[in-house]
PDB file of N, CA and C in Angstrom:
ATOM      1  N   UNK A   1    -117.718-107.673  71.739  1.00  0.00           N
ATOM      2  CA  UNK A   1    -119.117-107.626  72.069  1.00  0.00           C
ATOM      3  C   UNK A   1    -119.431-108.766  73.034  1.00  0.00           C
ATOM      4  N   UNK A   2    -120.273-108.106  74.208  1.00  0.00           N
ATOM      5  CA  UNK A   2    -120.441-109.779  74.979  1.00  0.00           C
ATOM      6  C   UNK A   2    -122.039-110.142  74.139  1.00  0.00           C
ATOM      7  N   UNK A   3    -121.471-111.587  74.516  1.00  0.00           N
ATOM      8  CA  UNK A   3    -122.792-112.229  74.173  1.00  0.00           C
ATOM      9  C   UNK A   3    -123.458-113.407  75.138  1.00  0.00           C
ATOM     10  N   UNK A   4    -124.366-113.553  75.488  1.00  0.00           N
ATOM     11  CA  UNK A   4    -125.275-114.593  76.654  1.00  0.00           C
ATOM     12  C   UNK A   4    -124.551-115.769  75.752  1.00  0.00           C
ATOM     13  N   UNK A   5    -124.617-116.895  76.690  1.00  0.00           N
ATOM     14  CA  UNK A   5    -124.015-118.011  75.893  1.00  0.00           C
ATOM     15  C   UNK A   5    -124.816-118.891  76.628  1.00  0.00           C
ATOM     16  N   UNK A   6    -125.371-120.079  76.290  1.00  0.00           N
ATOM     17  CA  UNK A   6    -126.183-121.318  76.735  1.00  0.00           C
ATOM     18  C   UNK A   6    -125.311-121.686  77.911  1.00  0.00           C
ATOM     19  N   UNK A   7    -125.574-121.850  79.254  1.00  0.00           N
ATOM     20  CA  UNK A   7    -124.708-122.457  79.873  1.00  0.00           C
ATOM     21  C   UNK A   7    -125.115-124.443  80.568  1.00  0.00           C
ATOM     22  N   UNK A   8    -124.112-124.965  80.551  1.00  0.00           N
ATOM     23  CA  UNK A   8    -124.776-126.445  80.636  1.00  0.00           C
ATOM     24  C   UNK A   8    -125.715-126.779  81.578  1.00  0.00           C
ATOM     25  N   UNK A   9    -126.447-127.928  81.524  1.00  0.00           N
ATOM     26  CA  UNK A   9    -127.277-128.004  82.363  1.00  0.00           C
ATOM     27  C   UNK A   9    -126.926-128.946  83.676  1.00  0.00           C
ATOM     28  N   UNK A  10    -126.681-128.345  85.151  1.00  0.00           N
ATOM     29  CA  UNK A  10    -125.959-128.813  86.316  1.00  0.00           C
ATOM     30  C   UNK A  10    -127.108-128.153  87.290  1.00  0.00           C
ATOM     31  N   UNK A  11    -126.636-127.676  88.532  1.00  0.00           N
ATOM     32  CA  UNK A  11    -127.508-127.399  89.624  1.00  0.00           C
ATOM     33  C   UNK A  11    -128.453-126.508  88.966  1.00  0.00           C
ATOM     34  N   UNK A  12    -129.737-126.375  88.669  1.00  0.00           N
ATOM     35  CA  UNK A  12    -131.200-125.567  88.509  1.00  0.00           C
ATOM     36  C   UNK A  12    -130.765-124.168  89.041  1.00  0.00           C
ATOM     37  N   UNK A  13    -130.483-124.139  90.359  1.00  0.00           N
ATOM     38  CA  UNK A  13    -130.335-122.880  91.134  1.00  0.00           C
ATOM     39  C   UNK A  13    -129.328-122.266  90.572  1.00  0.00           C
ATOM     40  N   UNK A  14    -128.086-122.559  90.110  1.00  0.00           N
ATOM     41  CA  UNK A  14    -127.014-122.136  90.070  1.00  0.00           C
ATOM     42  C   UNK A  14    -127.068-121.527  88.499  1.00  0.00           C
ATOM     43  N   UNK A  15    -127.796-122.338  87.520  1.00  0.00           N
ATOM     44  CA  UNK A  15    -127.621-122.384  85.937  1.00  0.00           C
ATOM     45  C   UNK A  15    -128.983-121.064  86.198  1.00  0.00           C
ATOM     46  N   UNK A  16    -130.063-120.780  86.814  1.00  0.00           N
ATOM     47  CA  UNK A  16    -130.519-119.498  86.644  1.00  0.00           C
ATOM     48  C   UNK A  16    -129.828-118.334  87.305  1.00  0.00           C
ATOM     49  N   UNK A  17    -129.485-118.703  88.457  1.00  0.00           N
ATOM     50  CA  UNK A  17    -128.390-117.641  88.918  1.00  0.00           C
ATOM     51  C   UNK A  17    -127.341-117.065  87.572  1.00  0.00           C
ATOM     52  N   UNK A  18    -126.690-118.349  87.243  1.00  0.00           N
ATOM     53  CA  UNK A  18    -125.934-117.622  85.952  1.00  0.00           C
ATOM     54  C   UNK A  18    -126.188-117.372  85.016  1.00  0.00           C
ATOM     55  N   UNK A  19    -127.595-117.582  84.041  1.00  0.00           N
ATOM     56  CA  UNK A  19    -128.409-117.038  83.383  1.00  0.00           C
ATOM     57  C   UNK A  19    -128.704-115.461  83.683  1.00  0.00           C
ATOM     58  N   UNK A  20    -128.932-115.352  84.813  1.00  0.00           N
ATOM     59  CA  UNK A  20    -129.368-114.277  85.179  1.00  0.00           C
ATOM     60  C   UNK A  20    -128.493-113.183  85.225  1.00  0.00           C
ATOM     61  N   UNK A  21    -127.373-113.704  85.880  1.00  0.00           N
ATOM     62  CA  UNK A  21    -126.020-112.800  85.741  1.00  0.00           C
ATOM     63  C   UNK A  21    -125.688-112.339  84.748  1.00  0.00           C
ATOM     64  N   UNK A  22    -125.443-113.069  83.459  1.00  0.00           N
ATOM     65  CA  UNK A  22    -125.201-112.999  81.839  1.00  0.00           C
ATOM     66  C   UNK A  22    -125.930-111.881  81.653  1.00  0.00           C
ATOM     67  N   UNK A  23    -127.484-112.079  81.671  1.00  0.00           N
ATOM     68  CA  UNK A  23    -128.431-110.783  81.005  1.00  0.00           C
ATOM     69  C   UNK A  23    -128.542-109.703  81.576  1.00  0.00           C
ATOM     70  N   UNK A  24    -128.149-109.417  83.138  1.00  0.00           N
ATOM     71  CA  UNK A  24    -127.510-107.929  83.656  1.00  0.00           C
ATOM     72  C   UNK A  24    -126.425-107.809  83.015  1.00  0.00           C
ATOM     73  N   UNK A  25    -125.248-108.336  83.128  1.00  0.00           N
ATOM     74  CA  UNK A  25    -124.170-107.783  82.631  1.00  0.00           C
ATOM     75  C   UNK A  25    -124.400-107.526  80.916  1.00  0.00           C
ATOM     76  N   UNK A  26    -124.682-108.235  80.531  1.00  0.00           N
ATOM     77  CA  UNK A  26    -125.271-108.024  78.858  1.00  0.00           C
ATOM     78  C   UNK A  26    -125.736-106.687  78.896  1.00  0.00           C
ATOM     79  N   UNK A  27    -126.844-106.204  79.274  1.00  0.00           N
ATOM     80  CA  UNK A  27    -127.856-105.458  79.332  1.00  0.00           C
ATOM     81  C   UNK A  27    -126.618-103.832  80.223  1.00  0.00           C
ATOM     82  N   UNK A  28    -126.142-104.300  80.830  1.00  0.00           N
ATOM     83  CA  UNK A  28    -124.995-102.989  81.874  1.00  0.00           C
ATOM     84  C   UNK A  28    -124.188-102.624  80.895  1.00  0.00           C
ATOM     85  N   UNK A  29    -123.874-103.451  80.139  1.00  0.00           N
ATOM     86  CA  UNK A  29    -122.987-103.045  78.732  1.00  0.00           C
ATOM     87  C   UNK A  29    -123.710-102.039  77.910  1.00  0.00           C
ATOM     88  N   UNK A  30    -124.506-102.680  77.077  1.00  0.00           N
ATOM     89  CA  UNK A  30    -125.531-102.103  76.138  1.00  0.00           C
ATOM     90  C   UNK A  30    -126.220-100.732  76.634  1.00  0.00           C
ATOM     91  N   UNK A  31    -126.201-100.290  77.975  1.00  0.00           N
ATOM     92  CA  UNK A  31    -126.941 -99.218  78.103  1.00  0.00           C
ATOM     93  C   UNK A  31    -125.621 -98.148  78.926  1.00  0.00           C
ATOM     94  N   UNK A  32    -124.627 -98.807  78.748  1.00  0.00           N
ATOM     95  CA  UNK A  32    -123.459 -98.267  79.277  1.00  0.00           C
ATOM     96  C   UNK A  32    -122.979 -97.030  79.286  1.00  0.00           C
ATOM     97  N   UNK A  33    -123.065 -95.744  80.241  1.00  0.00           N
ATOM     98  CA  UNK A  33    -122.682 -94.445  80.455  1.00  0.00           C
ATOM     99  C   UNK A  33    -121.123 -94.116  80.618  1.00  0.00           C
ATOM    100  N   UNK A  34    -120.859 -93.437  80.319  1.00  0.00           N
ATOM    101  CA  UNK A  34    -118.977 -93.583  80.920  1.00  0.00           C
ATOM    102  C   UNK A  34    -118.931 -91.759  81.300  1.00  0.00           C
ATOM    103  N   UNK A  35    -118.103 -91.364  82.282  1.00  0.00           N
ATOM    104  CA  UNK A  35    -117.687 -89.860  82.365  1.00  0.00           C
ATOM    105  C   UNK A  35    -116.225 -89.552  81.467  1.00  0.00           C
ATOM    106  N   UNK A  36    -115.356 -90.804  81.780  1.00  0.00           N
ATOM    107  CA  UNK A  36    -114.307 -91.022  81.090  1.00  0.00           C
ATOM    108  C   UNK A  36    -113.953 -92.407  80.874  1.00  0.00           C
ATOM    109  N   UNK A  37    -113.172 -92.424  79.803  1.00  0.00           N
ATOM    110  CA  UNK A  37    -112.132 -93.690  79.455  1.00  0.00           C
ATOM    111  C   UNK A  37    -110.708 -93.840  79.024  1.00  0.00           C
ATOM    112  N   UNK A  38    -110.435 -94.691  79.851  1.00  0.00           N
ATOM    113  CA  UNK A  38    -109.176 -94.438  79.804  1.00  0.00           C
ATOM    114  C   UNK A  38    -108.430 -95.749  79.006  1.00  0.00           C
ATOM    115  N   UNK A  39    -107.486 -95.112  78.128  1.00  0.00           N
ATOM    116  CA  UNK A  39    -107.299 -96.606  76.854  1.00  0.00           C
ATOM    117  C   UNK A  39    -105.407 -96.447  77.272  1.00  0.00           C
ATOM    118  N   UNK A  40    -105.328 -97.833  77.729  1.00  0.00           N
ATOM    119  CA  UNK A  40    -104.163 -98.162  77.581  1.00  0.00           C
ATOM    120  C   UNK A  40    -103.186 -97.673  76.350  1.00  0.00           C
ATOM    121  N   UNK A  41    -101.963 -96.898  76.701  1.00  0.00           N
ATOM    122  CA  UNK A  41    -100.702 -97.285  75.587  1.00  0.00           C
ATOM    123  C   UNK A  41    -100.183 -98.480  74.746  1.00  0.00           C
ATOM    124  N   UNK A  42    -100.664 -98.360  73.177  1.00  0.00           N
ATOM    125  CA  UNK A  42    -100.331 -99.287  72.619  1.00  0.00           C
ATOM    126  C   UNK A  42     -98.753 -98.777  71.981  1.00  0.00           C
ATOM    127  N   UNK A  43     -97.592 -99.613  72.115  1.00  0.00           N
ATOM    128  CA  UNK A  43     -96.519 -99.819  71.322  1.00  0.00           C
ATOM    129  C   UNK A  43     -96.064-100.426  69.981  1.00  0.00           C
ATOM    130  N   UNK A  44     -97.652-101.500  69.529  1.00  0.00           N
ATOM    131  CA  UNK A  44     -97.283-101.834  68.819  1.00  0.00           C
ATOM    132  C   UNK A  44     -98.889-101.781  68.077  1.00  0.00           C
ATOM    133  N   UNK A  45     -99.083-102.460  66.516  1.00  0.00           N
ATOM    134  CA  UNK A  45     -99.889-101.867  65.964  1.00  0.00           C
ATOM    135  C   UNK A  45    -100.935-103.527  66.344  1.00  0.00           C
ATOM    136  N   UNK A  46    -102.172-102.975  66.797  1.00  0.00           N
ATOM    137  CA  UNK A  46    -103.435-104.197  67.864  1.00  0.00           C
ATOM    138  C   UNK A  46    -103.466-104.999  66.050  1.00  0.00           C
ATOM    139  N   UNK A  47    -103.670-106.403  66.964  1.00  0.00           N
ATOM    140  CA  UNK A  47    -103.061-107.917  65.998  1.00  0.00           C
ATOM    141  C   UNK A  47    -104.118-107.459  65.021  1.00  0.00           C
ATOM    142  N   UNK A  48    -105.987-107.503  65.502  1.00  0.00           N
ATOM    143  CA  UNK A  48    -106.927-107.569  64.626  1.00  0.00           C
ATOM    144  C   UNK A  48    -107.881-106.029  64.623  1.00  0.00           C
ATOM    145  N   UNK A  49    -107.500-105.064  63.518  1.00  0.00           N
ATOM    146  CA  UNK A  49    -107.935-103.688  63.438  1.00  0.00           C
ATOM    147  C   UNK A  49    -109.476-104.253  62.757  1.00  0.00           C
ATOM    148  N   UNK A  50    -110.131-103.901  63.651  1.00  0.00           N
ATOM    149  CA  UNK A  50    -111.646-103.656  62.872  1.00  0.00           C
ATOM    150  C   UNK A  50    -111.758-101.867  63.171  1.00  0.00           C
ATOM    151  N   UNK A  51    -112.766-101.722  61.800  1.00  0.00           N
ATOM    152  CA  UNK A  51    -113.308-100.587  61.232  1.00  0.00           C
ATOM    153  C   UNK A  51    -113.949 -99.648  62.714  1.00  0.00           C
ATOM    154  N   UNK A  52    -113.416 -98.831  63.035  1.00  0.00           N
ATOM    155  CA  UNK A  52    -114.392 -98.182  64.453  1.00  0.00           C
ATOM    156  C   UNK A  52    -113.298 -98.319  65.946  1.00  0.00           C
ATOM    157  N   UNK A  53    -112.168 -98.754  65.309  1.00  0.00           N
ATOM    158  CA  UNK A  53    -111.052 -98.938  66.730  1.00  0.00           C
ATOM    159  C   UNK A  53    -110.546 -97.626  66.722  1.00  0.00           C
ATOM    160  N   UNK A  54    -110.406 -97.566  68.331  1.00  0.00           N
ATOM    161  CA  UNK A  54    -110.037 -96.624  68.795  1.00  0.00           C
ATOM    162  C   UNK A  54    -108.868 -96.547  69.434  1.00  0.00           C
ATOM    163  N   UNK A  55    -107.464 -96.108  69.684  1.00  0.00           N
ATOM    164  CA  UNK A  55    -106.258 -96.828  70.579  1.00  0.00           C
ATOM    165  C   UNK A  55    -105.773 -95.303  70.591  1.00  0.00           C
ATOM    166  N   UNK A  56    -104.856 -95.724  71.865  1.00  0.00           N
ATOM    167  CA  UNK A  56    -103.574 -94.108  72.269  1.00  0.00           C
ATOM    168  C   UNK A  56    -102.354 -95.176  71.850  1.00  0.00           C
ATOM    169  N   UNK A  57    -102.074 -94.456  70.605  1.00  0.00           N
ATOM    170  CA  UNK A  57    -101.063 -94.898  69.948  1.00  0.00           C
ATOM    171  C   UNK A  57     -99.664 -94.534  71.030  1.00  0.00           C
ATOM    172  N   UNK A  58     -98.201 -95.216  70.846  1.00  0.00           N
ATOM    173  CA  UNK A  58     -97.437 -94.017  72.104  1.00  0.00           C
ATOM    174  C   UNK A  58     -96.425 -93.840  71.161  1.00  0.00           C
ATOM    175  N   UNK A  59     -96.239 -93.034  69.882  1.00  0.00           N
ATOM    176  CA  UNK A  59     -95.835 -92.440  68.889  1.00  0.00           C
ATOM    177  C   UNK A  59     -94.135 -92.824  68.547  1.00  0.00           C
ATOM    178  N   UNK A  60     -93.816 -93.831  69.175  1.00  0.00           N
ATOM    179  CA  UNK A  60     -92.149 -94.108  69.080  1.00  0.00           C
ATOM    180  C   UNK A  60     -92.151 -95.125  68.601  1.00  0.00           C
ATOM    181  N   UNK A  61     -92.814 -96.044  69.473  1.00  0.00           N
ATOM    182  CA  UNK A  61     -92.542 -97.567  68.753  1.00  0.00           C
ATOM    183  C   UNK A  61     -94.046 -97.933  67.620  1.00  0.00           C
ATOM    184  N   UNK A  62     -95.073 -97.473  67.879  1.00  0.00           N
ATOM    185  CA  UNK A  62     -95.790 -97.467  67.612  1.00  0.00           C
ATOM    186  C   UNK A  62     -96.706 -95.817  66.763  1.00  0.00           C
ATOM    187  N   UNK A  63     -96.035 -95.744  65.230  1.00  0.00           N
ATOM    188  CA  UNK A  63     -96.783 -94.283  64.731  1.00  0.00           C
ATOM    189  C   UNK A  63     -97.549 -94.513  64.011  1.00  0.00           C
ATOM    190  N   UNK A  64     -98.856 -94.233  63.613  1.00  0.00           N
ATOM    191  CA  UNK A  64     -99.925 -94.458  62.549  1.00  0.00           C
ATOM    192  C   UNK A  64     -99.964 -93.057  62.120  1.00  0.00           C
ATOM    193  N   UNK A  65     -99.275 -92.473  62.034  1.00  0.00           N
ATOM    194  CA  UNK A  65     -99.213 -91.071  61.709  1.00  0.00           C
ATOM    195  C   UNK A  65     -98.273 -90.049  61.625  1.00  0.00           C
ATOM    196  N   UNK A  66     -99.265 -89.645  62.852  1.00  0.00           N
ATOM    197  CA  UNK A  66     -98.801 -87.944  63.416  1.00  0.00           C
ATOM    198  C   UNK A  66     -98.752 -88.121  65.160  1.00  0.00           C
ATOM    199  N   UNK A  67     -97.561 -89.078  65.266  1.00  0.00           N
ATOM    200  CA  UNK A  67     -96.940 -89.167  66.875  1.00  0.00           C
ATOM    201  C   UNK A  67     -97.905 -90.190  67.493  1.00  0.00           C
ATOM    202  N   UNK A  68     -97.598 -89.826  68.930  1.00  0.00           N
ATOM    203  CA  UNK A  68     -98.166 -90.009  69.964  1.00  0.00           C
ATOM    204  C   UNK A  68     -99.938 -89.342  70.107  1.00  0.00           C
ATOM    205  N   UNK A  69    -100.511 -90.053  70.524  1.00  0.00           N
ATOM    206  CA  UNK A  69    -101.571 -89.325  70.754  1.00  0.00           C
ATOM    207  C   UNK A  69    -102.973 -90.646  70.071  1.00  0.00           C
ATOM    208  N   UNK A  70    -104.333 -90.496  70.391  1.00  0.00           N
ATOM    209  CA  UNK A  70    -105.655 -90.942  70.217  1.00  0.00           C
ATOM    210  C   UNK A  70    -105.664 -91.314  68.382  1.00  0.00           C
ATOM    211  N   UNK A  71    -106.140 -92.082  68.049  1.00  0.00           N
ATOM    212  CA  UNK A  71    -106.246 -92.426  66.667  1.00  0.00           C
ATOM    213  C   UNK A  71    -107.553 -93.303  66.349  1.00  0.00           C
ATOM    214  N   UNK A  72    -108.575 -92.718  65.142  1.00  0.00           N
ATOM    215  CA  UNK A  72    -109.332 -93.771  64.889  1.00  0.00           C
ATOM    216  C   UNK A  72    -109.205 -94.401  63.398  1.00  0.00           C
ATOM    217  N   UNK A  73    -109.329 -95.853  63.414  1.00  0.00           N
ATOM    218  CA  UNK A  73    -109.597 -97.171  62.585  1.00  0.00           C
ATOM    219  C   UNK A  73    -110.677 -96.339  61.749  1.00  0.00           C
ATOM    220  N   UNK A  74    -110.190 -96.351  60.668  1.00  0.00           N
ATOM    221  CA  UNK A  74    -112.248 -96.070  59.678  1.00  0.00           C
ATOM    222  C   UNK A  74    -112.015 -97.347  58.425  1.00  0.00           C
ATOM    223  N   UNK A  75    -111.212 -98.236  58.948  1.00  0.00           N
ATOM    224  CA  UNK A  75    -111.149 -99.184  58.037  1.00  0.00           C
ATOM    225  C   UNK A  75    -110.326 -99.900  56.826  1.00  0.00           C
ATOM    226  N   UNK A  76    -109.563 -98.847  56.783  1.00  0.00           N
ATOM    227  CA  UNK A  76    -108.773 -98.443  55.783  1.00  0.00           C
ATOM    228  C   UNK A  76    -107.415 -97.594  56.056  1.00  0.00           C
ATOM    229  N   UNK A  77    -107.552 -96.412  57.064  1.00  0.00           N
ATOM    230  CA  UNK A  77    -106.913 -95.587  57.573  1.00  0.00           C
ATOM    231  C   UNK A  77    -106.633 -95.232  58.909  1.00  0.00           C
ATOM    232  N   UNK A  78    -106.006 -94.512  59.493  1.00  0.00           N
ATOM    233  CA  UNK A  78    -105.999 -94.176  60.702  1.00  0.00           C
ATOM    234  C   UNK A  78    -105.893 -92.157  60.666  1.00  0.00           C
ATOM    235  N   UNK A  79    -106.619 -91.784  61.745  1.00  0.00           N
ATOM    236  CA  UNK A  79    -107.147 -90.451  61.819  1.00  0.00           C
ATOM    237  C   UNK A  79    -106.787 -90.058  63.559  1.00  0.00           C
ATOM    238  N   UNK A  80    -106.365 -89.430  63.385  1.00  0.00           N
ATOM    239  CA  UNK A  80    -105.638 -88.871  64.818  1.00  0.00           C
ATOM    240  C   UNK A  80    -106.902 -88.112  65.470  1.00  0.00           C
ATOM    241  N   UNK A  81    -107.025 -88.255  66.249  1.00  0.00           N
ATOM    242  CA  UNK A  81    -108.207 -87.145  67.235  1.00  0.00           C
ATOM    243  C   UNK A  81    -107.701 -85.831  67.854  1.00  0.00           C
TER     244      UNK A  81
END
């Protein structure tokens, strides 16, 4: 998740410039459209699984299942798509 972060206090111009930058990109996230996405081949099983992960498992070195192929985290399990 991004998050705005306090940035120090140096040139006026520059620290709202990057203020400013932070809360578009914040905000470009949060309202974020996609046509597609494309998720890297994982080989091995991702260090920290939170509940809602999504990965393209590549079914040899890496099986949570049933092969190769899309898998979701529900926390507990993994569920092939």
């Amino acid at each position: 998740m991004f998050e705005v972060k306090a940035i120090p206090d140096f040139d006026r111009e520059l620290k709202d410039y990057l203020i400013d930058l932070e809360l578009r990109i914040s905000e470009a996230l949060r309202v974020a459209e996609f046509d597609v996405i494309n998720l890297a081949e994982q080989n091995t099983l991702p260090e920290k699984l939170r509940d809602g992960d999504v990965f393209h498992a590549d079914g040899a070195n890496f099986d949570p299942g049933s092969g190769e192929g899309l898998y979701f985290y529900n926390g507990s399990t993994f569920r092939k798509l």
